[in-house]
Protein backbone atom coordinates (compact mmCIF):
# COMPACT_ATOMS: atom_id res chain seq x y z
CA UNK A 1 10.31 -14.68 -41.06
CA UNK A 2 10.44 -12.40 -44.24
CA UNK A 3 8.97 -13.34 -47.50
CA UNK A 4 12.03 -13.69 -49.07
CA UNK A 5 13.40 -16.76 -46.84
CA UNK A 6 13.67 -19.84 -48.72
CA UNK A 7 12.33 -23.28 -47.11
CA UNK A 8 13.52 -26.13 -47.66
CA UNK A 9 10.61 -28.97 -48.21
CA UNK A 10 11.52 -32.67 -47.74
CA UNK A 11 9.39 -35.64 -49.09
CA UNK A 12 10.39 -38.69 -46.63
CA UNK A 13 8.80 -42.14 -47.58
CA UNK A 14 5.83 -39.99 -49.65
CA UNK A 15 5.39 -37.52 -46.85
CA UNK A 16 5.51 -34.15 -47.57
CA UNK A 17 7.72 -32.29 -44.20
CA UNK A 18 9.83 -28.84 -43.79
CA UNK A 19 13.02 -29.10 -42.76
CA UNK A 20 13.76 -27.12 -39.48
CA UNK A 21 16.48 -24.79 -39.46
CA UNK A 22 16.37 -21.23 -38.08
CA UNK A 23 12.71 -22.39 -36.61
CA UNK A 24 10.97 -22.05 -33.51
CA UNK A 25 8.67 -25.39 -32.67
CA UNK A 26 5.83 -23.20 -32.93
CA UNK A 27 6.84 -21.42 -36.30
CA UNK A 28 7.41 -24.89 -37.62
CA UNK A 29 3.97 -26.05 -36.36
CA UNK A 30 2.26 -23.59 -38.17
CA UNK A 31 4.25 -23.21 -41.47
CA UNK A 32 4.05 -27.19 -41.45
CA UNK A 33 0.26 -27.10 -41.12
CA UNK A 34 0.05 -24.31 -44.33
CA UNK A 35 2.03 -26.73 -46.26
CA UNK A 36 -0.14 -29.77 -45.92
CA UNK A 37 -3.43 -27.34 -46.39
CA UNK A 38 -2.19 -26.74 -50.36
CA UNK A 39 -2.79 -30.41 -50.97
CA UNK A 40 -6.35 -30.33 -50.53
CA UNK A 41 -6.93 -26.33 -52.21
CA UNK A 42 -9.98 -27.13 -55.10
CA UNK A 43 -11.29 -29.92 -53.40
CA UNK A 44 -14.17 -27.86 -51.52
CA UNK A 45 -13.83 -24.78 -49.30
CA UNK A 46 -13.21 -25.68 -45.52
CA UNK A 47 -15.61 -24.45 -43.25
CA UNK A 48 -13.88 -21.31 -41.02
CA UNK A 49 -11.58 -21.84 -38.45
CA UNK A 50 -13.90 -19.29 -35.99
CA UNK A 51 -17.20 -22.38 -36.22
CA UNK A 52 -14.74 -25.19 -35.57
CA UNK A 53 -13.46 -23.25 -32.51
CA UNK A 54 -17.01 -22.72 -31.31
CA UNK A 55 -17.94 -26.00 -31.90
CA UNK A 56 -14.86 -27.59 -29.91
CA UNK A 57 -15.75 -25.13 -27.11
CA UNK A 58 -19.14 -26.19 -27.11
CA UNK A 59 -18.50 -29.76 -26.38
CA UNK A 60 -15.39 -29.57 -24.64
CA UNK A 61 -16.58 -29.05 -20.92
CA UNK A 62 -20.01 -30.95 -20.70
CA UNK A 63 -22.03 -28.52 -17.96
CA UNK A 64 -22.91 -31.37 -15.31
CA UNK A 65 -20.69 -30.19 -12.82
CA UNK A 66 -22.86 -26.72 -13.16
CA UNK A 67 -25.96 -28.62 -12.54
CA UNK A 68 -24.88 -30.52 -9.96
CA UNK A 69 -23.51 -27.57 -7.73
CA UNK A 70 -26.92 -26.02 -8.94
CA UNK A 71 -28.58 -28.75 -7.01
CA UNK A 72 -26.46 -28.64 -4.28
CA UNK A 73 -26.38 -25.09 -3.32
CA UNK A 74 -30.27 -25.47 -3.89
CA UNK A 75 -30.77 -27.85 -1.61
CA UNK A 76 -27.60 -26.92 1.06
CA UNK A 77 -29.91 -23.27 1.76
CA UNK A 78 -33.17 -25.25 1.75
CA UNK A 79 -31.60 -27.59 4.60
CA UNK A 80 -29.87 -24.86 6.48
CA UNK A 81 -32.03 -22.26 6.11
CA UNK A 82 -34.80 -24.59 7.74
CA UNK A 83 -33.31 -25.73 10.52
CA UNK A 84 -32.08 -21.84 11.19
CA UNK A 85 -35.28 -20.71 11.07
CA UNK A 86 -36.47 -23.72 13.26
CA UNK A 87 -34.01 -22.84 16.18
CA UNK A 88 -34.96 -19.17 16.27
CA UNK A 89 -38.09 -19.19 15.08
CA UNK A 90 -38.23 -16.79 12.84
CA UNK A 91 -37.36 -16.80 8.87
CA UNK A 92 -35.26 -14.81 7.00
CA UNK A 93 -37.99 -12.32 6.24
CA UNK A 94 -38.73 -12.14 10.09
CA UNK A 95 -42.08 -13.71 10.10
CA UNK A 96 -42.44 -16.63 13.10
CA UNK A 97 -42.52 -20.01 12.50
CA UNK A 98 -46.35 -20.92 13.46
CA UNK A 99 -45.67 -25.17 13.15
CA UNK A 100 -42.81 -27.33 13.26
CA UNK A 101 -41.91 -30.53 12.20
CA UNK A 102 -42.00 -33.34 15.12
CA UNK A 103 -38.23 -34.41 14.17
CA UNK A 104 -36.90 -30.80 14.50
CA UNK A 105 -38.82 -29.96 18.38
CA UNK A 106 -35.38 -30.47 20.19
CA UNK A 107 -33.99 -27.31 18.26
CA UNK A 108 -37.40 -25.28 18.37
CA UNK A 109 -36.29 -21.72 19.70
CA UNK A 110 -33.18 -23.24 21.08
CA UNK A 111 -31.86 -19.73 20.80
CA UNK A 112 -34.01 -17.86 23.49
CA UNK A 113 -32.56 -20.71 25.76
CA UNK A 114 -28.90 -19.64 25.00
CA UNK A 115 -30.08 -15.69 24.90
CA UNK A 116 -29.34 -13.44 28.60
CA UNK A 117 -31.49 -13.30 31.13
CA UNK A 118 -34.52 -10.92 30.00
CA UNK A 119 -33.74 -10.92 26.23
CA UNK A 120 -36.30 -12.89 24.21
CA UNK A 121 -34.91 -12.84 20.52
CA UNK A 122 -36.88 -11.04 17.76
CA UNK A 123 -35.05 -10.46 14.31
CA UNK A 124 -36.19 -7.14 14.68
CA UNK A 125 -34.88 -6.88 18.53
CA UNK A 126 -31.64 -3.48 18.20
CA UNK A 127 -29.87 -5.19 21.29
CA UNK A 128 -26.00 -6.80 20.38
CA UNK A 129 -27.66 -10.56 21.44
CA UNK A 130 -29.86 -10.19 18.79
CA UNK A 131 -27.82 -8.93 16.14
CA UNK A 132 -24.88 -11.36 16.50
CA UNK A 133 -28.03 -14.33 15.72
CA UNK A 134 -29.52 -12.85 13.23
CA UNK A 135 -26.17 -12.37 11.50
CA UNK A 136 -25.69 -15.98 12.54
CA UNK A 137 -28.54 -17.47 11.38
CA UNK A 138 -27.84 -15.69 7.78
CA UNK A 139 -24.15 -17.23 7.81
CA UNK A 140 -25.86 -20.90 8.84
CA UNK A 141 -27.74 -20.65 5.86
CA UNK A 142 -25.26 -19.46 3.32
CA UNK A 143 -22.51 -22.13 4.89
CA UNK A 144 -25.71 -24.50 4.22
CA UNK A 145 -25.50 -23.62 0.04
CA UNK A 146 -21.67 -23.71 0.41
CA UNK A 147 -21.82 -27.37 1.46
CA UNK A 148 -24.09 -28.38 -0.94
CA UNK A 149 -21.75 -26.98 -3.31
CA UNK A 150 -19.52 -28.94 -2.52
CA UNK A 151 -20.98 -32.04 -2.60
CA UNK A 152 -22.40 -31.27 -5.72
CA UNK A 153 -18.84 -30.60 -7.33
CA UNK A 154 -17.82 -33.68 -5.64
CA UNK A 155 -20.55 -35.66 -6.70
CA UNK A 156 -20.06 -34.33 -10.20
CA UNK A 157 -16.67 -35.90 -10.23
CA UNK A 158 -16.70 -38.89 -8.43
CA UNK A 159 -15.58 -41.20 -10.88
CA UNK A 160 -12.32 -39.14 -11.66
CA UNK A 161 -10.61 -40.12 -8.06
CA UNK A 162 -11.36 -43.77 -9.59
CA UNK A 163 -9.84 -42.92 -13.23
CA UNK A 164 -6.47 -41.90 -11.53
CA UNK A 165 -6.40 -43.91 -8.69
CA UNK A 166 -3.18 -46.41 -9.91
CA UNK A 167 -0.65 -43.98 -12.14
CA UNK A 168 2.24 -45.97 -13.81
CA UNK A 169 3.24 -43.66 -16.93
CA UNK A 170 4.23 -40.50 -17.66
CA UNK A 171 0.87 -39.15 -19.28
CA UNK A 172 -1.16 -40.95 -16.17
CA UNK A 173 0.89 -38.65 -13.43
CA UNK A 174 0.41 -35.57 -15.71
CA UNK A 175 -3.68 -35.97 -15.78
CA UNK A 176 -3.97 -37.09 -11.63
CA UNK A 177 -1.74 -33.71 -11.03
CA UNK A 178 -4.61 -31.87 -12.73
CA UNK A 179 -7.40 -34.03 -10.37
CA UNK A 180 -5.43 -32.80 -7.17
CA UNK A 181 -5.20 -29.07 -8.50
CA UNK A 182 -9.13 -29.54 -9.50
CA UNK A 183 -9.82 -30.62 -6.10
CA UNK A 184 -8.46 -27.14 -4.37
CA UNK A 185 -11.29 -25.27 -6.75
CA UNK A 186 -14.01 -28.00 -5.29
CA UNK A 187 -13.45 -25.55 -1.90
CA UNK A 188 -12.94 -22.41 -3.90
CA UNK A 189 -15.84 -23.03 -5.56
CA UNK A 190 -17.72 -23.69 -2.57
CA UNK A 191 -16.35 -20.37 -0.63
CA UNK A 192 -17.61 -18.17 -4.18
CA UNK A 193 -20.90 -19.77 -4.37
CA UNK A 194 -22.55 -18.34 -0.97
CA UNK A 195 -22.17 -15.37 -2.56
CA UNK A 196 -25.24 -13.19 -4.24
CA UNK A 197 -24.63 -10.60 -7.09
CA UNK A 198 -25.01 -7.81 -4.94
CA UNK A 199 -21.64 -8.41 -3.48
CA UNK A 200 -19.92 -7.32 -6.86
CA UNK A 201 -17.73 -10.36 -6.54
CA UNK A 202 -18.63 -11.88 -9.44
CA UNK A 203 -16.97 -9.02 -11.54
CA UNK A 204 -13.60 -9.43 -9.91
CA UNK A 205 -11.15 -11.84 -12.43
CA UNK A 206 -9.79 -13.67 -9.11
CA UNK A 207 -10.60 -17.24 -8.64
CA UNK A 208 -11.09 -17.05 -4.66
CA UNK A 209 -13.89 -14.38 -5.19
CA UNK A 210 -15.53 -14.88 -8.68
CA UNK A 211 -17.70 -18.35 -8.66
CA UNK A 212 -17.48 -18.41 -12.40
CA UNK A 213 -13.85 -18.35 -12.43
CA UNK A 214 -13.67 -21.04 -10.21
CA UNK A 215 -15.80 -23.08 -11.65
CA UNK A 216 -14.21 -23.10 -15.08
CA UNK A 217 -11.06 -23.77 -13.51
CA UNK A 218 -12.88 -26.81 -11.34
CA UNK A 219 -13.95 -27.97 -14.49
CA UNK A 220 -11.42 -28.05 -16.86
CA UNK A 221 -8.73 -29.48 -13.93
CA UNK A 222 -10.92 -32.20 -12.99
CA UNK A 223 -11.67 -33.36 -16.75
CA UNK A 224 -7.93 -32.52 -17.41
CA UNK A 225 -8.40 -29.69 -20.36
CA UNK A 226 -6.87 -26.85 -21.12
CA UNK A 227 -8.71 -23.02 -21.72
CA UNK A 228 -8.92 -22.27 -24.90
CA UNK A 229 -9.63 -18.53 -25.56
CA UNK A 230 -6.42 -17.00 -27.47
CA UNK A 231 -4.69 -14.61 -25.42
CA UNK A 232 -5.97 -16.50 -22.02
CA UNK A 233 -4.73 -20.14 -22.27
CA UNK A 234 -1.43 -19.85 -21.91
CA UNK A 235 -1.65 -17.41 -18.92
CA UNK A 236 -4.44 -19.38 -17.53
CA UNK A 237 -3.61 -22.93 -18.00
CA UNK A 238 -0.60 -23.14 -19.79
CA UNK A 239 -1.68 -24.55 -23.48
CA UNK A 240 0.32 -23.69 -26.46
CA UNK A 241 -2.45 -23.62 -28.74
CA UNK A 242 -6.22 -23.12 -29.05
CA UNK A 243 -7.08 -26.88 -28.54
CA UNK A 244 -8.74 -27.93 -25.37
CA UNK A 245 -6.62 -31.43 -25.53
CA UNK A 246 -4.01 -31.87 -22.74
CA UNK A 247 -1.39 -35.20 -22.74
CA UNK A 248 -3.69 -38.11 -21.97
CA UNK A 249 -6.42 -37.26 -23.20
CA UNK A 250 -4.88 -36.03 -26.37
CA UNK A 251 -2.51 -38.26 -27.35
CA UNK A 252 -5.51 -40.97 -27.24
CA UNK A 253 -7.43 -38.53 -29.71
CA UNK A 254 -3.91 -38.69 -32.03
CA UNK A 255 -4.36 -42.54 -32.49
CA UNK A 256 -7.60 -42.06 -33.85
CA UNK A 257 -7.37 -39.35 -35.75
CA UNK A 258 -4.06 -40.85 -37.61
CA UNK A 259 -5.64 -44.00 -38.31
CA UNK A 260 -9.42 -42.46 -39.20
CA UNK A 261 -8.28 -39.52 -41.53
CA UNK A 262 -8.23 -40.51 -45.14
CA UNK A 263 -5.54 -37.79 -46.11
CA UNK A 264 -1.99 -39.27 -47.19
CA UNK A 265 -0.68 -35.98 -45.26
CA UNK A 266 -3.23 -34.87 -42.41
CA UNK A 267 -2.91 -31.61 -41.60
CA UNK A 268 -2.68 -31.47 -37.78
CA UNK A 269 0.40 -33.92 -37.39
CA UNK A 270 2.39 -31.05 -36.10
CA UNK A 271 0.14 -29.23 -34.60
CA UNK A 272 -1.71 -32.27 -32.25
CA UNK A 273 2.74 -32.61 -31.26
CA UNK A 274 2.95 -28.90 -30.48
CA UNK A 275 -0.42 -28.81 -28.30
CA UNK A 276 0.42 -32.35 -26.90
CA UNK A 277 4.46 -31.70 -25.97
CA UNK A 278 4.47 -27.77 -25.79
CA UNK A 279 2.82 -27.21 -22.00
CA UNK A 280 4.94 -29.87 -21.01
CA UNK A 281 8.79 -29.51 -22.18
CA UNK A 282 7.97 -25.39 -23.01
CA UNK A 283 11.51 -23.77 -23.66
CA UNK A 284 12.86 -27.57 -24.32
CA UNK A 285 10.79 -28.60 -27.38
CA UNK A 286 12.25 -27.51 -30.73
CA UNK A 287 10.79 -27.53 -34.91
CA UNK A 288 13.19 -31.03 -34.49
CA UNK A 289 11.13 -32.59 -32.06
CA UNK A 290 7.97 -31.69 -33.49
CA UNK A 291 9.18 -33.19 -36.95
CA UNK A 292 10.43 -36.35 -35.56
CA UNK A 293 6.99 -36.95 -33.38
CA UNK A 294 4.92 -36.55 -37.11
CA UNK A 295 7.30 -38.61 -38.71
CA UNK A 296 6.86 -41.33 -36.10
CA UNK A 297 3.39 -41.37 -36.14
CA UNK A 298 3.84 -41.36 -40.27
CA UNK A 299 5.78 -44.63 -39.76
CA UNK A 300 3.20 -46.20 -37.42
CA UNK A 301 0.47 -45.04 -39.87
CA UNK A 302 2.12 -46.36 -43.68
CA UNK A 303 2.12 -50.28 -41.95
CA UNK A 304 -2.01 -49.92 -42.55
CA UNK A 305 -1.83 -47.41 -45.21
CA UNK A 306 -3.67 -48.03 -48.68
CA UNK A 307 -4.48 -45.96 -51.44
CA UNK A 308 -7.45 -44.16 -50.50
CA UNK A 309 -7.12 -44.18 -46.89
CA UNK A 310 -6.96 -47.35 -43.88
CA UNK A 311 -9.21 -49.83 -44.48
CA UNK A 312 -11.92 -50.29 -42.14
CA UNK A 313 -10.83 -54.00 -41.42
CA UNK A 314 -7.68 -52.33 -40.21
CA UNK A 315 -8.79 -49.71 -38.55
CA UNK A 316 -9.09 -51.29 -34.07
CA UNK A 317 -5.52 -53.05 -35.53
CA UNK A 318 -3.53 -49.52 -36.57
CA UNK A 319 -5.58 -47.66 -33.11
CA UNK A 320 -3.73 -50.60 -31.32
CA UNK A 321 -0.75 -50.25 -32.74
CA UNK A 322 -0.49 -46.08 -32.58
CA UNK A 323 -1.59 -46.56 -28.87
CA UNK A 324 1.29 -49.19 -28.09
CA UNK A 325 4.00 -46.53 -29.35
CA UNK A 326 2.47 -43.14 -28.23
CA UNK A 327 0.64 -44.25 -24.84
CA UNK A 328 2.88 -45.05 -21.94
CA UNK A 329 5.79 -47.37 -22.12
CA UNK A 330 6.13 -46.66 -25.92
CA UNK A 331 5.61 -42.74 -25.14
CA UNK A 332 8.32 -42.60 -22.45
CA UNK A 333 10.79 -44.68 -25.15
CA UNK A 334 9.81 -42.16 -27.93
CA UNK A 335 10.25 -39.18 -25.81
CA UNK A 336 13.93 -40.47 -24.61
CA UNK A 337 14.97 -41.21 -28.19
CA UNK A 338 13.88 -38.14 -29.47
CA UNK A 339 15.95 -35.92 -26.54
CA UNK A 340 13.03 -34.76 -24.28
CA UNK A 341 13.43 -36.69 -20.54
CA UNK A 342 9.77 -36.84 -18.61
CA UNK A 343 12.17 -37.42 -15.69
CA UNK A 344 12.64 -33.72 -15.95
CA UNK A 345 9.19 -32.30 -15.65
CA UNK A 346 8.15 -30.73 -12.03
CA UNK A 347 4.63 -31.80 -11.84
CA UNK A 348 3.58 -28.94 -9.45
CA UNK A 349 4.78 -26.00 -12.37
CA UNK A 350 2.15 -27.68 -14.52
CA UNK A 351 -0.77 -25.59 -16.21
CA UNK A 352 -0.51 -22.07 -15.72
CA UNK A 353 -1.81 -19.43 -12.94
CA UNK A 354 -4.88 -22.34 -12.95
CA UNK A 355 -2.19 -24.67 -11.73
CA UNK A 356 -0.82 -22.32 -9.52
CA UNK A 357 -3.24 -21.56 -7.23
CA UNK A 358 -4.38 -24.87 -7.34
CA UNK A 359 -1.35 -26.26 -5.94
CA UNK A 360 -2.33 -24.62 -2.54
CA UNK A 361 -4.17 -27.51 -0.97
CA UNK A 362 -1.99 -29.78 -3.82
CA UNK A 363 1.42 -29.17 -3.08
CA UNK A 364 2.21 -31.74 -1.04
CA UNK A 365 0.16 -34.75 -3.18
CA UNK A 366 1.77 -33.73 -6.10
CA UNK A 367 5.32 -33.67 -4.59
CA UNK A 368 4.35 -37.23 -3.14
CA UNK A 369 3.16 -38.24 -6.84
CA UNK A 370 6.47 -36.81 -8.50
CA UNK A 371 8.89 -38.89 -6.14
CA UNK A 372 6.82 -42.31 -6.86
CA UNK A 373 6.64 -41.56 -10.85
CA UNK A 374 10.39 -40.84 -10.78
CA UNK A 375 11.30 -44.09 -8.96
CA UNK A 376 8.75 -46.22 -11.10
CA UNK A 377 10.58 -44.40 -14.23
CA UNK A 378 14.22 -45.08 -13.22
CA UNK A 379 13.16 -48.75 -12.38
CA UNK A 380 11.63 -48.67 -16.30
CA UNK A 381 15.03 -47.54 -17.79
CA UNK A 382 16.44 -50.88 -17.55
CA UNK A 383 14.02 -52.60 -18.77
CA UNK A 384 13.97 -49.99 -21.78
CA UNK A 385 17.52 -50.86 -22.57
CA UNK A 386 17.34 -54.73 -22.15
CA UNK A 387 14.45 -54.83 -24.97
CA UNK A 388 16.72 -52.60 -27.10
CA UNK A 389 14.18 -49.82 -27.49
CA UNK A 390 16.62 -46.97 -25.97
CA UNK A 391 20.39 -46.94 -25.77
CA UNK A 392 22.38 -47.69 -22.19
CA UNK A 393 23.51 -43.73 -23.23
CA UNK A 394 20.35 -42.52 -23.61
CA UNK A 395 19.25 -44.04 -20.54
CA UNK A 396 22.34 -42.75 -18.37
CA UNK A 397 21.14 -39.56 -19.72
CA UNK A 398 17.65 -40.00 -18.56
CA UNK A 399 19.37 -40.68 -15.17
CA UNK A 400 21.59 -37.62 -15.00
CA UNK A 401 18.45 -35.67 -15.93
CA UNK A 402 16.74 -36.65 -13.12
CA UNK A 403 19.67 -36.17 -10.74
CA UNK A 404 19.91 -32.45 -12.52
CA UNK A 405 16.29 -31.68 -12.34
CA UNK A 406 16.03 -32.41 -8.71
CA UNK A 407 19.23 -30.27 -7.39
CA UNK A 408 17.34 -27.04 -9.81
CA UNK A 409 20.03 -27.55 -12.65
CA UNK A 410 19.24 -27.86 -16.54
CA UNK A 411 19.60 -31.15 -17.83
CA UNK A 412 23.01 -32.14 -19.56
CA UNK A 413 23.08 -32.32 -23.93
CA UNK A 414 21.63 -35.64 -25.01
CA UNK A 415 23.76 -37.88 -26.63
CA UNK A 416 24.69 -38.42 -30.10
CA UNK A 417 21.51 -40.21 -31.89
CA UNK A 418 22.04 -43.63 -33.12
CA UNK A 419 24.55 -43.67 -36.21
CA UNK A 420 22.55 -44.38 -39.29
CA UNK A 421 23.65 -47.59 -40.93
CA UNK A 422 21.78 -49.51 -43.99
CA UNK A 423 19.72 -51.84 -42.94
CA UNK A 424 17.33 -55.09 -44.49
CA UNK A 425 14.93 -54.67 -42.00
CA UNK A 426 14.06 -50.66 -41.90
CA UNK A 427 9.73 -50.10 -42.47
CA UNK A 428 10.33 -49.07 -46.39
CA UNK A 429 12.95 -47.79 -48.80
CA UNK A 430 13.72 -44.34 -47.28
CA UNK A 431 13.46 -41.46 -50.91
CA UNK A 432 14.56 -37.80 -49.70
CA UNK A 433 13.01 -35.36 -52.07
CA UNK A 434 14.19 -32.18 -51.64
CA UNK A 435 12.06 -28.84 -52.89
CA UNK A 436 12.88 -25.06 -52.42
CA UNK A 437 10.35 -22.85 -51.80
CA UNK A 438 9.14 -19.07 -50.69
CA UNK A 439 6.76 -18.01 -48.11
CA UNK A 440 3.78 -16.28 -50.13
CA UNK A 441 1.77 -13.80 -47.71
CA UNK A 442 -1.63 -15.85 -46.54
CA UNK A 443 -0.84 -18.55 -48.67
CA UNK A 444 2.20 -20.41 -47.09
CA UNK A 445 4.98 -21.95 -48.71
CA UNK A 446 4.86 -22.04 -52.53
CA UNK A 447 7.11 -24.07 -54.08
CA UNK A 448 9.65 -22.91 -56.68
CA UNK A 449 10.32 -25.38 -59.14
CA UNK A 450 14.23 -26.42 -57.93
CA UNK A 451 14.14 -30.41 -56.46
CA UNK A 452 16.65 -32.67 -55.62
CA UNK A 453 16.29 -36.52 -55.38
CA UNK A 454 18.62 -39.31 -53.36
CA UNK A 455 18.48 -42.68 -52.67
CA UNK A 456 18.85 -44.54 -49.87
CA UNK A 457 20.37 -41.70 -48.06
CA UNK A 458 18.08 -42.24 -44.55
CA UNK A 459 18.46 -46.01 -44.70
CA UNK A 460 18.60 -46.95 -40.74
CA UNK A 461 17.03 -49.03 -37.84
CA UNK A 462 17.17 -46.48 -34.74
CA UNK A 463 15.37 -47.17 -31.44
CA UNK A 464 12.36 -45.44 -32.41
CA UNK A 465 12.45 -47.71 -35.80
CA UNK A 466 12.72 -50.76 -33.70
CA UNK A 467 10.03 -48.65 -31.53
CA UNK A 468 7.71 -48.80 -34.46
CA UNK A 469 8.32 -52.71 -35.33
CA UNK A 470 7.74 -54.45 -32.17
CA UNK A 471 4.31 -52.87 -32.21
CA UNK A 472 3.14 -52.81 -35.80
CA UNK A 473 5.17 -56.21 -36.91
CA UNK A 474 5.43 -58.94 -34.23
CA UNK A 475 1.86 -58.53 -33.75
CA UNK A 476 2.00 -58.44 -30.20
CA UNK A 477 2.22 -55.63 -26.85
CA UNK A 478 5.80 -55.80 -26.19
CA UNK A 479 4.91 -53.96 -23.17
CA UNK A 480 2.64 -56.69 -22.02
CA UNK A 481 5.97 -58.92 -21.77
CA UNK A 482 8.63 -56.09 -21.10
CA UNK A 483 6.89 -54.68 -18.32
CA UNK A 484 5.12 -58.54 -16.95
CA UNK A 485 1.60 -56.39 -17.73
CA UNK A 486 -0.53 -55.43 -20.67
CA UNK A 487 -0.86 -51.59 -20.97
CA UNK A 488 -4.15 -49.91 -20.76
CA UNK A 489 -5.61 -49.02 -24.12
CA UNK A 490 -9.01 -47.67 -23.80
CA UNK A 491 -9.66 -44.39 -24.59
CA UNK A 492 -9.20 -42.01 -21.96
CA UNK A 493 -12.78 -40.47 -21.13
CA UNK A 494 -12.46 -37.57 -18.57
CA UNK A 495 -15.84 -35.94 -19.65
CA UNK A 496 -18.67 -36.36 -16.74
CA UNK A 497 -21.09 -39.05 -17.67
């Protein structure tokens, strides 16, 4: 985008938003998030982007899954490497074993039993017998740390199995096809770990061979996060942005962050939709989508909104509320309405070359999960469209989608959105302000002094209006009734306790 190119800078119910022509969803992201950083310019200098990176790296992955396969491989070559040296009776460093323990005499020097006629072992024996257990008794103790490995990784994670154990929405399938991918690395991990640093396999970027490699990928799968080193984390687990957050986890960090942050205009609106929907709908997502999903959470927000910031008395009421319209049900309606169909997404193509190789003991869960989200969704649709949250069109749509994305085609145009009509019962007057401005290099969009002003022009109640009221207005989870269950609201917590 040159210097010269005019944007065009809407103010929707107070809000400050670019409009979105001739933009990618990622160049509207970022030009979005420059905008909303003027507002606060004199009011104190932010600290730099580099220390808030390191800081979020810091506490991203907590290291208890290192520990734990610390302890494991620890005690895995204690155990094996004892009862090797037992059943030859010899150790490693080919001195004899002068006393053993009453509970291990059945195995004592088991091997001179199994050795040919004549041939006593001795490490230092040059006959082939001797050789073949001496390498064996080296391979019982490394498979020994290799175990313990693995039930140390296990261990590490044993609540996650429990976390994902009943999937009903969208966001809950995405996270459990991240636990099944995690659980390939508990074995690649495992395989890595018997391995010393004189093997050279540690230097090697492949995550079959290096045990660091597959250990970060263990990690982040299991606790459902995404790699965040520019450059790396789209290759290596397909995030958009620098932000650890994937769906769940993420859009659970949105409803607290929306309702915490004092700002009239936070500044990462955009970009928490562009990390959150990027990885997901890739190619799909537009600057359209990404404006609608701020907007949205903009509507949920100005129902607790007071000069100054939410106050604290309404703070666990707004959470509720922003969790009822972005977490399941409410995030499958919002995602139909705006034109992006979770029906669509193949589970198994999910976060990058990390996903990739961990689909090889995955494949066939995941497929599994992807036919029983698909049937639970279609079964959803109807329900969708009898509480008037989406369109019978827009839920045909979702169908055809589905039908589309399982025979390899695209899925069709979405239909027409709802036709805006006045309306007594939309949130708040709607004001379009309209400002022109220029792109100033490093300092974002400047405006230039031309604004228009009309009325009523956005008056409407669409689905995602009606979305908004059942949560924020009747004071109750229309989900709870819709769907004969409350949903789940508690924070999602994926780090290990």
């Amino acid at each position: 985008m040159t210097n010269s190119k005019a944007n065009s800078v809407t103010e929707l119910r107070g809000h400050m938003m670019l409009e979105t022509q001739g933009k990618t969803a990622a160049e509207y992201t970022y030009e979005a998030m420059k905008l909303h950083q003027e507002q606060y310019k004199g009011k104190g200098k932010a600290p730099p982007a580099a220390l808030q990176w390191m800081s979020n790296a810091a506490l991203a992955v907590l290291p208890m899954n290192r520990i734990f396969c610390a302890i494991g491989l620890t005690a895995g070559l204690m155990t094996a490497g004892s009862v090797a040296k037992v059943a030859t009776g010899f150790g490693l460093d080919g001195k004899a074993v002068e006393s053993v323990p009453t509970y291990l005499d059945g195995i004592h020097k088991i091997v001179n039993k199994i050795m040919p006629k004549g041939i006593t072992y001795h490490p230092k024996n040059t006959d082939s017998a001797s050789k073949w257990v001496k390498y064996a008794q080296w391979g019982v103790y490394s498979l020994g740390g290799a175990v313990g490995i693995k039930l140390g990784t296990d261990y590490a994670y044993r609540k996650v199995k429990e976390k994902n154990k009943n999937p009903e929405y969208f966001e809950d399938y995405l996270t459990r096809v991240s636990m099944h991918q995690g659980e390939t690395y508990s074995w690649m991990s495992a395989f890595t770990g018997i391995f010393g640093s004189a093997s050279g396999l540690w230097m090697l970027p492949i995550p079959g061979l290096n045990y660091g490699m597959a250990l970060a990928a263990r990690t982040t799968s299991m606790q459902d996060r995404n790699i965040m080193l520019p450059g790396l984390n789209k290759m290596a687990s397909g995030g958009a942005t620098t932000s650890y957050l994937r769906m769940k986890e993420g859009l659970h960090y949105l409803c607290h962050y929306a309702i915490g942050n004092k700002a009239k205009d936070p500044g990462q609106f955009e970009f928490l939709a562009y990390t959150l929907l990027a990885p997901v709908f890739k190619e799909q997502l537009t600057a359209e989508h990404v404006k609608e999903f701020a907007e949205t959470i903009h509507e949920v927000r100005d129902h607790f909104w007071k000069d100054g910031g939410i106050p604290k008395e309404k703070y666990k009421e707004g959470v509720l509320a922003m969790k009822e319209v972005f977490t399941g049900a409410g995030l499958e309606v919002l995602l139909i309405n705006m034109g992006l169909n979770p029906a669509t997404v193949q589970l198994e193509q999910m976060n990058g070359m990390m996903g990739k190789i961990g689909n090889i003991g995955a494949r066939s869960a995941i497929r599994k999960d992807q036919q029983e989200f698909l049937k639970k969704f279609e079964s959803r649709l109807e329900t969708y469209v009898r509480e008037g949250v989406i369109s019978p069109e827009r839920a045909q749509w979702a169908r055809e989608g589905m039908e589309a994305a399982q025979h390899g085609k695209k899925q069709p145009p979405a239909p027409a959105a709802p036709k805006m009509v006045p309306s007594s019962e939309v949130l708040s007057p709607d004001i379009q302000i309209t400002h022109e401005t220029v792109d100033v290099p490093g300092k974002g969009p400047a405006f230039t002094g031309k604004t228009e002003v009309s009325v009523g022009a956005m008056s409407r109640e669409d689905p995602v209006d009606k979305l908004v009221r059942k949560s924020t207005e009747t004071k109750e989870d229309w989900r709870a009734r819709a769907m004969g269950k409350p949903q789940e609201t508690r924070t999602a917590a994926f780090t290990v306790e």
